[in-house]
N, C-alpha and C. Protein backbone atom coordinates (compact mmCIF):
# COMPACT_ATOMS: atom_id res chain seq x y z
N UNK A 1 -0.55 31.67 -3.58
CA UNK A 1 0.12 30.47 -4.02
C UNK A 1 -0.74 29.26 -3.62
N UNK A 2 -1.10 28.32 -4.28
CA UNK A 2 -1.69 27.08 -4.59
C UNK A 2 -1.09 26.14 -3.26
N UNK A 3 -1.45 25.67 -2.91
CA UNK A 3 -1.29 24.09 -1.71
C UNK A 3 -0.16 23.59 -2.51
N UNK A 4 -0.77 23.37 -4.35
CA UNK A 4 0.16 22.38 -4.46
C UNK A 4 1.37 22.68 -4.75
N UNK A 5 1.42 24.36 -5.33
CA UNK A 5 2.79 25.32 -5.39
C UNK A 5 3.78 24.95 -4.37
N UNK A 6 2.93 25.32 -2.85
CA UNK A 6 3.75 25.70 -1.29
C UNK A 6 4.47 23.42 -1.65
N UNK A 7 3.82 23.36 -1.70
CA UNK A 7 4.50 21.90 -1.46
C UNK A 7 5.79 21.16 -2.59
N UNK A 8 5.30 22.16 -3.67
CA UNK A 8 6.38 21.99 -4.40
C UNK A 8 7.80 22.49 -4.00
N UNK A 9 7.47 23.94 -3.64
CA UNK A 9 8.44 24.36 -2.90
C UNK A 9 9.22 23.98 -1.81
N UNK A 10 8.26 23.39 -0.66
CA UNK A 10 9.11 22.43 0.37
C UNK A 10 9.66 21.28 -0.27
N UNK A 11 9.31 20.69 -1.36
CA UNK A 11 9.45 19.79 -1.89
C UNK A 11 11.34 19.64 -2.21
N UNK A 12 11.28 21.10 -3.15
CA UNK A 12 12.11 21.37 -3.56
C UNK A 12 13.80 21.86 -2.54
N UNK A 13 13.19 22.13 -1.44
CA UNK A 13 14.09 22.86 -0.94
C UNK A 13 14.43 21.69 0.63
N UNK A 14 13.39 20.92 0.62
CA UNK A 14 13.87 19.36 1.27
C UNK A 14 15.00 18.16 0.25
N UNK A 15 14.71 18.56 -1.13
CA UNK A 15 15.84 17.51 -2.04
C UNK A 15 17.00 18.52 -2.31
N UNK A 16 16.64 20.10 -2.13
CA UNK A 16 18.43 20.58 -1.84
C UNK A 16 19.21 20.08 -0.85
N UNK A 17 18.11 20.30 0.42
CA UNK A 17 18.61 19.36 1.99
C UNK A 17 19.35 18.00 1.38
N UNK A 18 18.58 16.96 1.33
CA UNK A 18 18.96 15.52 0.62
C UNK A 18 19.96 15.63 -0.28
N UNK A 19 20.41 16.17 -1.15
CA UNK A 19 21.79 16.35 -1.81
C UNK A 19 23.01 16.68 -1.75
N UNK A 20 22.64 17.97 -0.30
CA UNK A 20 23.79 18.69 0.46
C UNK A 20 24.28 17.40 1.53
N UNK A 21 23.59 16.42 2.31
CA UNK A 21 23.44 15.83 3.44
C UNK A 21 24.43 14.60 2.38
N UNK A 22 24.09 14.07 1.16
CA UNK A 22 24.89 12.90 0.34
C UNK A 22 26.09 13.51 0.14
N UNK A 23 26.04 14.72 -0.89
CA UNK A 23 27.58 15.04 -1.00
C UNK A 23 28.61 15.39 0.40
N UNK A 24 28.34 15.45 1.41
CA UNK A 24 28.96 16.02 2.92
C UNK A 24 29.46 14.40 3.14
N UNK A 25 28.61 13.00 3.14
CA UNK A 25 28.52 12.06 3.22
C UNK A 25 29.68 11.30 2.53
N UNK A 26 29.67 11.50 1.21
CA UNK A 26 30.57 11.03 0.24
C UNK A 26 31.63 12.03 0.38
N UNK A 27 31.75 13.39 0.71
CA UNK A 27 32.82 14.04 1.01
C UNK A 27 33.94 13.54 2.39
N UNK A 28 32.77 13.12 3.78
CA UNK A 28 33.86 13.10 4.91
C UNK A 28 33.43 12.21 5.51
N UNK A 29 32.35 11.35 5.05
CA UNK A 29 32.27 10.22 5.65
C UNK A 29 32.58 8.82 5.11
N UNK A 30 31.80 8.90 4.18
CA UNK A 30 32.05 7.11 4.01
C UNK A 30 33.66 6.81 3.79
N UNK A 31 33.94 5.38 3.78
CA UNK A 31 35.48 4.97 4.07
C UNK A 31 36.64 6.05 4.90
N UNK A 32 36.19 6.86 5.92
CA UNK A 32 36.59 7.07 7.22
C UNK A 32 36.68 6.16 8.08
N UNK A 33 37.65 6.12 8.95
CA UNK A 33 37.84 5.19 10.15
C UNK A 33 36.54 4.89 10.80
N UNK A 34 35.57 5.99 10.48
CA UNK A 34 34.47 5.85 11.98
C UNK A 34 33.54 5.11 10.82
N UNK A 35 33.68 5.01 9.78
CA UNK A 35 32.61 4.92 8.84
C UNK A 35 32.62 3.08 8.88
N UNK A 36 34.21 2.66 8.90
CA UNK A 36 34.92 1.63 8.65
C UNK A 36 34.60 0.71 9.98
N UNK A 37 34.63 1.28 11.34
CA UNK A 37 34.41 0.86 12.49
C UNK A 37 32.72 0.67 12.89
N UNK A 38 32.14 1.70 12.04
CA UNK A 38 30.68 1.37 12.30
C UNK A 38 30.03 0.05 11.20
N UNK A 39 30.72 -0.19 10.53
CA UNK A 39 30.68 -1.60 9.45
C UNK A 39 31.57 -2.72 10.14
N UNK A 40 32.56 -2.41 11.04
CA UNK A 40 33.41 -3.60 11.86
C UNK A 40 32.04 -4.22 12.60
N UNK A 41 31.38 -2.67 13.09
CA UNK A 41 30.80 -3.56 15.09
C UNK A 41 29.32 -3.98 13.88
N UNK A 42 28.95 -3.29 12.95
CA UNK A 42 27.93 -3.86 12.38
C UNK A 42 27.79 -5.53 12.34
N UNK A 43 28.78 -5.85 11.73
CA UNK A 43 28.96 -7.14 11.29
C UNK A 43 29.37 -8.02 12.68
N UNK A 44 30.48 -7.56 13.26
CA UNK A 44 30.58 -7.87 14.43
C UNK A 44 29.61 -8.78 15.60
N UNK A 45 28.03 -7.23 15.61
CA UNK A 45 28.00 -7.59 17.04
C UNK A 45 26.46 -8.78 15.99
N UNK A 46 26.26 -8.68 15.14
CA UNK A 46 25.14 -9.67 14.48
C UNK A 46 26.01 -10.93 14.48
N UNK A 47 27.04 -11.10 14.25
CA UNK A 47 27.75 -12.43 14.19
C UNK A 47 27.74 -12.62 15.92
N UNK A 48 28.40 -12.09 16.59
CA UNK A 48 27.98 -12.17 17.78
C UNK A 48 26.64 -12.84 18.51
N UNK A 49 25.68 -12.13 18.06
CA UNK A 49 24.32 -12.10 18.11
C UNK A 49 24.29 -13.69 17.78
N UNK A 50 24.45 -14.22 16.77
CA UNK A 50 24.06 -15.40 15.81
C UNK A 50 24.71 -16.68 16.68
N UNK A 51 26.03 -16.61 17.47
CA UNK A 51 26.60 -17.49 18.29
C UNK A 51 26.08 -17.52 19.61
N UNK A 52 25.82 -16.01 20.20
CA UNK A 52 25.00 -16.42 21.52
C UNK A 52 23.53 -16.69 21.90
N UNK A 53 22.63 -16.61 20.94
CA UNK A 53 21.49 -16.45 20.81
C UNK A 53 21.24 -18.28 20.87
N UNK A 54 20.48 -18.83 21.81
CA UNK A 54 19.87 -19.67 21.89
C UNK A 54 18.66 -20.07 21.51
N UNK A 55 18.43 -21.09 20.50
CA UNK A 55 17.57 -21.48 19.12
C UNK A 55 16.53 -22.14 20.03
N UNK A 56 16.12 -22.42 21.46
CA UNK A 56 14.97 -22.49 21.83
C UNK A 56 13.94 -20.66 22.09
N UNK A 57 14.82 -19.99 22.07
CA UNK A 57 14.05 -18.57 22.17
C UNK A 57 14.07 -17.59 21.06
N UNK A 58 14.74 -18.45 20.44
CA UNK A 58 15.04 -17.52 19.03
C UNK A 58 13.55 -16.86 18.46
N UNK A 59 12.35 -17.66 18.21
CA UNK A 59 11.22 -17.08 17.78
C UNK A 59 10.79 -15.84 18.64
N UNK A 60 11.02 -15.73 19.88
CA UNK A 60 10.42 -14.84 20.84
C UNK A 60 11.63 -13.61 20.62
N UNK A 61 12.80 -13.63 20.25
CA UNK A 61 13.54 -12.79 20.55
C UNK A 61 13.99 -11.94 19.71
N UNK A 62 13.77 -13.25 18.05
CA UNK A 62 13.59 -12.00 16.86
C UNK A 62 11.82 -11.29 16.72
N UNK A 63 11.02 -11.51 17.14
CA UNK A 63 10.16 -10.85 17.59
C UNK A 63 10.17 -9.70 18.43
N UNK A 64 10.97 -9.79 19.66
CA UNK A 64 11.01 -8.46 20.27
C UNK A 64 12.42 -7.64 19.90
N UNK A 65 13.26 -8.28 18.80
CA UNK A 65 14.39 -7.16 18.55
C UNK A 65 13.93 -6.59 16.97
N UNK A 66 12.90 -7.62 16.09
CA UNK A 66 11.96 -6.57 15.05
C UNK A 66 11.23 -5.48 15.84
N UNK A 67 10.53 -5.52 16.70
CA UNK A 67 9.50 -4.69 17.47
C UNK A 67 10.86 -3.51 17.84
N UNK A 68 11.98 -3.96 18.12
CA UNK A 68 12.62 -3.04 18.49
C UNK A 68 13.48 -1.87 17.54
N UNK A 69 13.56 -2.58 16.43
CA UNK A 69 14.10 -1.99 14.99
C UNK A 69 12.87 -0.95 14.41
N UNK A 70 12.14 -1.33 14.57
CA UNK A 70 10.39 -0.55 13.85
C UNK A 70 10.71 0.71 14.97
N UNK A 71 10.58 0.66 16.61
CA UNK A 71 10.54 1.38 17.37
C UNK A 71 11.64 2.55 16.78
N UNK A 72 12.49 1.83 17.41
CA UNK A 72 13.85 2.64 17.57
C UNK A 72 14.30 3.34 16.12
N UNK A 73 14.01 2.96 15.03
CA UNK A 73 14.11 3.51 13.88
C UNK A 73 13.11 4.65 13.94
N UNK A 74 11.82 4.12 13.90
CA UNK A 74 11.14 5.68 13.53
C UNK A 74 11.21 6.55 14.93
N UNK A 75 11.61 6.34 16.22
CA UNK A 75 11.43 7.73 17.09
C UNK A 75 13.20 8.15 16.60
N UNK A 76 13.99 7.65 15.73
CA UNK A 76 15.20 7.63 16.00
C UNK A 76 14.87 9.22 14.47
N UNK A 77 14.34 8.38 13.58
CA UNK A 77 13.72 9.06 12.49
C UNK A 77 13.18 10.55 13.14
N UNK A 78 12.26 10.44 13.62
CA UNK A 78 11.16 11.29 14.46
C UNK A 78 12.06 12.81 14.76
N UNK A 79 13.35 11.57 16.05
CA UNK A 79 14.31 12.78 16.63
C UNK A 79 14.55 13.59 15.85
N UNK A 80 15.41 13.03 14.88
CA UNK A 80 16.25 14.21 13.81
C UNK A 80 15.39 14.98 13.05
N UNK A 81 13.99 14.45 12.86
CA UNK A 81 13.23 15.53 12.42
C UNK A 81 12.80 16.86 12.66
N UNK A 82 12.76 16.07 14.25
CA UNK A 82 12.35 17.50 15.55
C UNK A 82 13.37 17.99 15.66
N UNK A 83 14.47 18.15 15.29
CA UNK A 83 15.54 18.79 15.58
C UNK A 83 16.40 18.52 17.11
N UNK A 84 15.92 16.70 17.86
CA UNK A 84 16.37 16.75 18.64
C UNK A 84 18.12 16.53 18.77
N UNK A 85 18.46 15.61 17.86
CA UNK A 85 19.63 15.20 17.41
C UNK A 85 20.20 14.95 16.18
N UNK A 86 21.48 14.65 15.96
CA UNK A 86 21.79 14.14 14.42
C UNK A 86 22.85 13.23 14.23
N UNK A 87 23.51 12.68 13.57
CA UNK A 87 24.52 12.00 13.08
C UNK A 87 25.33 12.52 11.94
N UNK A 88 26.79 12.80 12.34
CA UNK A 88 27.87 13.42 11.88
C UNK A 88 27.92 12.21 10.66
N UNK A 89 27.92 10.73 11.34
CA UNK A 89 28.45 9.71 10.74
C UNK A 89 27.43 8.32 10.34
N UNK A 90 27.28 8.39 8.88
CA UNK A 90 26.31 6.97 8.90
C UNK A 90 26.70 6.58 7.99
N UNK A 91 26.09 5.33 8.11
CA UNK A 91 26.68 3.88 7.16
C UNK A 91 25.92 4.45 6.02
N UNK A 92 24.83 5.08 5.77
CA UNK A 92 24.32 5.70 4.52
C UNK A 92 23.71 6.74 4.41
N UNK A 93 24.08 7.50 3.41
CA UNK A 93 23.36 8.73 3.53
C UNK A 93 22.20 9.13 3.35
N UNK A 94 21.11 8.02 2.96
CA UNK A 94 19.88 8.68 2.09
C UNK A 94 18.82 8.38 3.35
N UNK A 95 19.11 8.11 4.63
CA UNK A 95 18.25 8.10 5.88
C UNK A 95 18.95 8.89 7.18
N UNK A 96 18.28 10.00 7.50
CA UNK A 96 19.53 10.50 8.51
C UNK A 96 19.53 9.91 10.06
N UNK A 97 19.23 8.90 9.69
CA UNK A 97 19.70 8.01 11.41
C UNK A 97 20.92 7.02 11.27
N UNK A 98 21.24 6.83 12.70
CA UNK A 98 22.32 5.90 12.82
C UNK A 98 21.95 4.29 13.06
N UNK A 99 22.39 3.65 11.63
CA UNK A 99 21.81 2.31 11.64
C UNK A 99 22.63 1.32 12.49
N UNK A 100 23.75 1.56 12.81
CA UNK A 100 24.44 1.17 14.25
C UNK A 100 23.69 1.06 15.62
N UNK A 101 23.17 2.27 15.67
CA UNK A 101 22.48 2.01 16.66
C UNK A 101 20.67 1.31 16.39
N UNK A 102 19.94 2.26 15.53
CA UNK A 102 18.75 1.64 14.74
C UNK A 102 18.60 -0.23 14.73
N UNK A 103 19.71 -0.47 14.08
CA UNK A 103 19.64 -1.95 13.67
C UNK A 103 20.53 -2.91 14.21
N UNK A 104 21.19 -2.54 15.02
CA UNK A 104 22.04 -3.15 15.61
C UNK A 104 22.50 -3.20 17.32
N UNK A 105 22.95 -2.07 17.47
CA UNK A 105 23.15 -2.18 19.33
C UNK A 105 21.88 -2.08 20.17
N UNK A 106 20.83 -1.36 19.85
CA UNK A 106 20.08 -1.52 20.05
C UNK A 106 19.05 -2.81 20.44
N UNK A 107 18.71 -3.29 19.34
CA UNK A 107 18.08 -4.78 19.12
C UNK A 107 18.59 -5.48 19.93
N UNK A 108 20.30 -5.81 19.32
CA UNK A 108 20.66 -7.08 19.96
C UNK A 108 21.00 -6.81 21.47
N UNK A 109 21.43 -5.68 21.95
CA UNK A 109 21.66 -5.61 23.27
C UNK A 109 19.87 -6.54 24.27
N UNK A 110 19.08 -5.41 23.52
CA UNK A 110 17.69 -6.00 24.02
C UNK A 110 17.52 -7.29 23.79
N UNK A 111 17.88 -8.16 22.70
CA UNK A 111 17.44 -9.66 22.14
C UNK A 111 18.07 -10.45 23.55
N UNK A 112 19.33 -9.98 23.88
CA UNK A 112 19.92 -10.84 24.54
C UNK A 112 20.16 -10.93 26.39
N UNK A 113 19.36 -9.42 26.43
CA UNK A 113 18.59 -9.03 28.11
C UNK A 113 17.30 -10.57 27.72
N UNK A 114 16.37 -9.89 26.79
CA UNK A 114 15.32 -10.76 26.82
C UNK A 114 15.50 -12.21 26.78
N UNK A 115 16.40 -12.63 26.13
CA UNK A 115 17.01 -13.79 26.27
C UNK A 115 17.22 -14.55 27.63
N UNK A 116 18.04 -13.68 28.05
CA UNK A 116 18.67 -13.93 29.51
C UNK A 116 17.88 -13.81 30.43
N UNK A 117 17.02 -12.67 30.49
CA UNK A 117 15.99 -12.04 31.58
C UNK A 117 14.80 -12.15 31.34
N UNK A 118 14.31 -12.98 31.38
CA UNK A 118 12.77 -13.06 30.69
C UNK A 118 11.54 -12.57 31.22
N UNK A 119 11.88 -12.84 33.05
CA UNK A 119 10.26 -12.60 33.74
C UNK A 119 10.75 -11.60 34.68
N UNK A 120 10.12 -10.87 35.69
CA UNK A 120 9.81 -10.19 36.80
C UNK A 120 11.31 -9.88 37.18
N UNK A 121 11.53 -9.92 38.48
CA UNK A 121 12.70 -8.78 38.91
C UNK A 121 13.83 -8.77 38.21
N UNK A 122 14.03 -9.70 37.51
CA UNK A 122 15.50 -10.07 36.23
C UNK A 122 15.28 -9.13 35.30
N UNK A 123 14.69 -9.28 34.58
CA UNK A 123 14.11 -8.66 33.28
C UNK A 123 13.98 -6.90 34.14
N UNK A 124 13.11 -6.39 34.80
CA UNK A 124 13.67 -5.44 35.41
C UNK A 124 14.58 -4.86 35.47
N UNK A 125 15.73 -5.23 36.70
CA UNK A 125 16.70 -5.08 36.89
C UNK A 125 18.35 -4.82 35.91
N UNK A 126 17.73 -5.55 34.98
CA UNK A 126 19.30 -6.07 33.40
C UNK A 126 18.17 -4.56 32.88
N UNK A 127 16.77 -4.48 32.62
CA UNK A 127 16.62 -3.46 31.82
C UNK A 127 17.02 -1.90 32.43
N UNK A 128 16.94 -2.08 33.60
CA UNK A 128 17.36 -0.64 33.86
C UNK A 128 18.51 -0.58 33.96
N UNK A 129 19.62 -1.43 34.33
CA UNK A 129 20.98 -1.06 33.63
C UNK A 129 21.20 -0.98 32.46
N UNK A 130 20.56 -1.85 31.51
CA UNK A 130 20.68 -1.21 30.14
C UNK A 130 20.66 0.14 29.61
N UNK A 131 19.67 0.10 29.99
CA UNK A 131 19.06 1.93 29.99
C UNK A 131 19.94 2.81 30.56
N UNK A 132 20.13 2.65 31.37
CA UNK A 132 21.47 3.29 32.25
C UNK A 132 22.49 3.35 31.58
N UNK A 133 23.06 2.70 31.02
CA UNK A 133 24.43 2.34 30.63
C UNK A 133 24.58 3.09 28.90
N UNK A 134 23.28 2.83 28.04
CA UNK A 134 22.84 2.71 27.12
C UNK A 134 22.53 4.64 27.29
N UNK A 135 22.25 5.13 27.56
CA UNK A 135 21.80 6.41 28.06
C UNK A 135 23.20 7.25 28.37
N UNK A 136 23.50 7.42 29.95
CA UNK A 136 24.49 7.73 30.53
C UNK A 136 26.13 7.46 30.21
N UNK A 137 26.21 6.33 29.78
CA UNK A 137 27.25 5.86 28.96
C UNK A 137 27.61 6.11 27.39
N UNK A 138 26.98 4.78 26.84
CA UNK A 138 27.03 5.16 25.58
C UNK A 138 26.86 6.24 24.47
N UNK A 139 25.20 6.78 24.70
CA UNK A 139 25.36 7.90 24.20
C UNK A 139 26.20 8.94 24.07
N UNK A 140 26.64 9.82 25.60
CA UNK A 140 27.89 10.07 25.99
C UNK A 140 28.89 10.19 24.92
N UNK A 141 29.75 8.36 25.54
CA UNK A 141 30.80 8.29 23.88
C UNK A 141 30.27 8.72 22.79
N UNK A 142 29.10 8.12 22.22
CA UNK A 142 28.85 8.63 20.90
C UNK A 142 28.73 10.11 20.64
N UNK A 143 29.07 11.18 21.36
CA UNK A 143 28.62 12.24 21.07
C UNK A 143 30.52 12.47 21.49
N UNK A 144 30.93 11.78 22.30
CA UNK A 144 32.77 12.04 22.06
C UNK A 144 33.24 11.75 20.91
N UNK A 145 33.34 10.65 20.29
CA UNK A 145 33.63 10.38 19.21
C UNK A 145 33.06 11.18 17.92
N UNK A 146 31.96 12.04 18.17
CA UNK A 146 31.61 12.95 17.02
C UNK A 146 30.60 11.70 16.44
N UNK A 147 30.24 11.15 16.54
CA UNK A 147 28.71 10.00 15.80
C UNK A 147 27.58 10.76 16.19
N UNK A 148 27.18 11.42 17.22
CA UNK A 148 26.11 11.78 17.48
C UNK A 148 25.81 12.98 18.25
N UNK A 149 25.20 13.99 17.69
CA UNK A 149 25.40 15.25 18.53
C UNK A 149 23.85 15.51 19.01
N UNK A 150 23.81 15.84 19.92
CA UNK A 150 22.21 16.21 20.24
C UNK A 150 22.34 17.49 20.42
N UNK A 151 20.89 18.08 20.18
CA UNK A 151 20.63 19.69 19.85
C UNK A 151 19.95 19.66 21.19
N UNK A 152 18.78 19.14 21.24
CA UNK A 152 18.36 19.14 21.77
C UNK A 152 17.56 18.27 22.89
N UNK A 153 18.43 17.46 23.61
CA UNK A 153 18.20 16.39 23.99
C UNK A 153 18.99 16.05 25.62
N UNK A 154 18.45 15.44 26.62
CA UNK A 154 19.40 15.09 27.34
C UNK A 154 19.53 13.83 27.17
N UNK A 155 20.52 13.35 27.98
CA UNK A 155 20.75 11.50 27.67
C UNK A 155 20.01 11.13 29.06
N UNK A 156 19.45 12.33 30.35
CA UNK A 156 18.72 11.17 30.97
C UNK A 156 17.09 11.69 30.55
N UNK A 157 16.83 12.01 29.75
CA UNK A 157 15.38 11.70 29.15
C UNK A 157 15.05 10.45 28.70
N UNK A 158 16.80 10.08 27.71
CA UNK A 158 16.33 8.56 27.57
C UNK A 158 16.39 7.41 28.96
N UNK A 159 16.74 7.31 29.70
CA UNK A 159 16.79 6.30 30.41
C UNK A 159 15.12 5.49 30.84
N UNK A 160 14.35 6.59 31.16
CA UNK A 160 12.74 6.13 31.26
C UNK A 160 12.49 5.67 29.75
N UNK A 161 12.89 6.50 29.15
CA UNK A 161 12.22 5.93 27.43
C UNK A 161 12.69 4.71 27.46
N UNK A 162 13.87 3.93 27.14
CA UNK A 162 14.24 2.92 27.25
C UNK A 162 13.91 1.84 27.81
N UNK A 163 13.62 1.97 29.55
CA UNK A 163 12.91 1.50 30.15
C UNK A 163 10.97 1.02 29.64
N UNK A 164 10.81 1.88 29.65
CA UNK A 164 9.24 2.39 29.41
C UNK A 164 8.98 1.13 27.89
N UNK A 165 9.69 1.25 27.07
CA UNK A 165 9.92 1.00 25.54
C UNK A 165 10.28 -0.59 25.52
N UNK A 166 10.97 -1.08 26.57
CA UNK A 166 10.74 -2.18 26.82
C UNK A 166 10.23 -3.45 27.13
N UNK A 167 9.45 -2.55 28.32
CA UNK A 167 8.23 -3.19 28.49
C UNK A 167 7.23 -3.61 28.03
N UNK A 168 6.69 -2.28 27.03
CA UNK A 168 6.13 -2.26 26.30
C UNK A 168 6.48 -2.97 24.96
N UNK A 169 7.12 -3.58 24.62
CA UNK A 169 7.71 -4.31 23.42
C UNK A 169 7.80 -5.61 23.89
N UNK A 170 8.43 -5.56 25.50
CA UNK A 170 8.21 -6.97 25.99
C UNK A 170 6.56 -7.64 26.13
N UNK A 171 5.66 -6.95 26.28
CA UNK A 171 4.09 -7.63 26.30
C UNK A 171 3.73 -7.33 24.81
N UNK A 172 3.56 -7.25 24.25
CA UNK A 172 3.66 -7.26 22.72
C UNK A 172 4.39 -7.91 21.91
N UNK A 173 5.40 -8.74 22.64
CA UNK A 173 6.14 -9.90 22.29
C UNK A 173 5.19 -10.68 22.85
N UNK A 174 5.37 -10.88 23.97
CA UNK A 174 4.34 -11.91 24.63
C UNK A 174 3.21 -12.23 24.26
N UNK A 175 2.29 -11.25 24.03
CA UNK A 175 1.23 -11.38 23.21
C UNK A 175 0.86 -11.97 21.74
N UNK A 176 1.59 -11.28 21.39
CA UNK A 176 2.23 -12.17 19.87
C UNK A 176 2.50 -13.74 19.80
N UNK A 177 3.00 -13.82 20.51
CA UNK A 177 4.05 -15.27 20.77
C UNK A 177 2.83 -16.22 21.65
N UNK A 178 1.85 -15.91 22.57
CA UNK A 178 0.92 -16.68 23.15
C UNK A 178 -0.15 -16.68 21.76
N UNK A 179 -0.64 -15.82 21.09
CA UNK A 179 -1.67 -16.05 20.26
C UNK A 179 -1.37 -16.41 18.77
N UNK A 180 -0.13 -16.41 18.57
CA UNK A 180 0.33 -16.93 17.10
C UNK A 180 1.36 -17.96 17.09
N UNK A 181 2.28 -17.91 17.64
CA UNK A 181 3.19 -18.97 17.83
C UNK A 181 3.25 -19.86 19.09
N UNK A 182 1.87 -19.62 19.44
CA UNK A 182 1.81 -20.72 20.73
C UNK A 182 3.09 -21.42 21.55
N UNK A 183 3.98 -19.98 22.08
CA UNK A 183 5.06 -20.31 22.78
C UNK A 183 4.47 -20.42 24.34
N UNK A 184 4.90 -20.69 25.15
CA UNK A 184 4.67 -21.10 26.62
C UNK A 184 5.84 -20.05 27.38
């Protein structure tokens, strides 16, 4: 069989996947309570976001909560590929991650540490409770509530990732922001 045969074939038997994953979607998810509640806090915590977010840091902070949407989307992507985890429940079916968390709790939780915590033992300190909380906590619920089941995963693997992912997003903000937007 040809390269381009074998690929037709995965091809084919990845858009059975993709069709089974929409109709399950349109069968027991969308306009469900959880479906309905993950479009409440959607809207919610960005309106949120939009009232507490202070318009002298705003350039620096949608900078490090894009950096954080790119991140957290594709290892979020990545996971479910590897078979580490999945989502029972999403706002759409044709990406199998949770854009609740992807585009939303995620980011803004971080926009508004960075906000608040900007330099040395602050910024620290708010990030490893995040991580903590964000990890040990949340995830947790989300896997009570049926949103998120992991196969293969613990929730304190993430707590260093989180950590780690921060930092690293935080000097890459910084960097950004000293050589293009000449922030101080």
């Amino acid at each position: 069989m040809s390269i381009k045969q074998q690929y037709i074939e995965i091809f084919n038997e990845n858009q059975s996947s993709v069709q089974a994953h929409v109709n399950f979607w349109l069968d027991h998810v969308v306009f469900s309570w959880r479906w309905w509640t993950m479009v409440a806090i959607f809207i919610i915590l960005w309106t949120l976001f939009w009232k507490l977010k202070k318009s002298k840091h705003l350039p620096r902070i949608t900078i490090f909560g894009l950096l954080w949407i790119i991140v957290a989307s594709n290892l979020d992507g990545l996971g479910f590929e590897l078979g580490l985890w999945g989502y029972t429940y999403n706002l759409s079916p044709f990406l199998p991650k949770s854009y609740i968390f992807d585009y939303c709790l995620i980011p803004i939780t971080y926009m508004l540490l960075y906000q608040y915590f900007q330099e040395g033992k602050g910024f620290l300190y708010a990030n490893i409770i995040l991580a903590v909380g964000a990890s040990l906590i949340a995830e947790p619920v989300a896997e009570k509530l049926g949103l998120y089941i992991p196969f293969h995963w613990s929730f304190y693997i993430s707590v260093p990732l989180y950590t780690l992912i921060a930092y690293i997003l935080k000097l890459i903000t910084e960097a950004i922001c000293r050589s293009i937007l000449k922030i101080n």
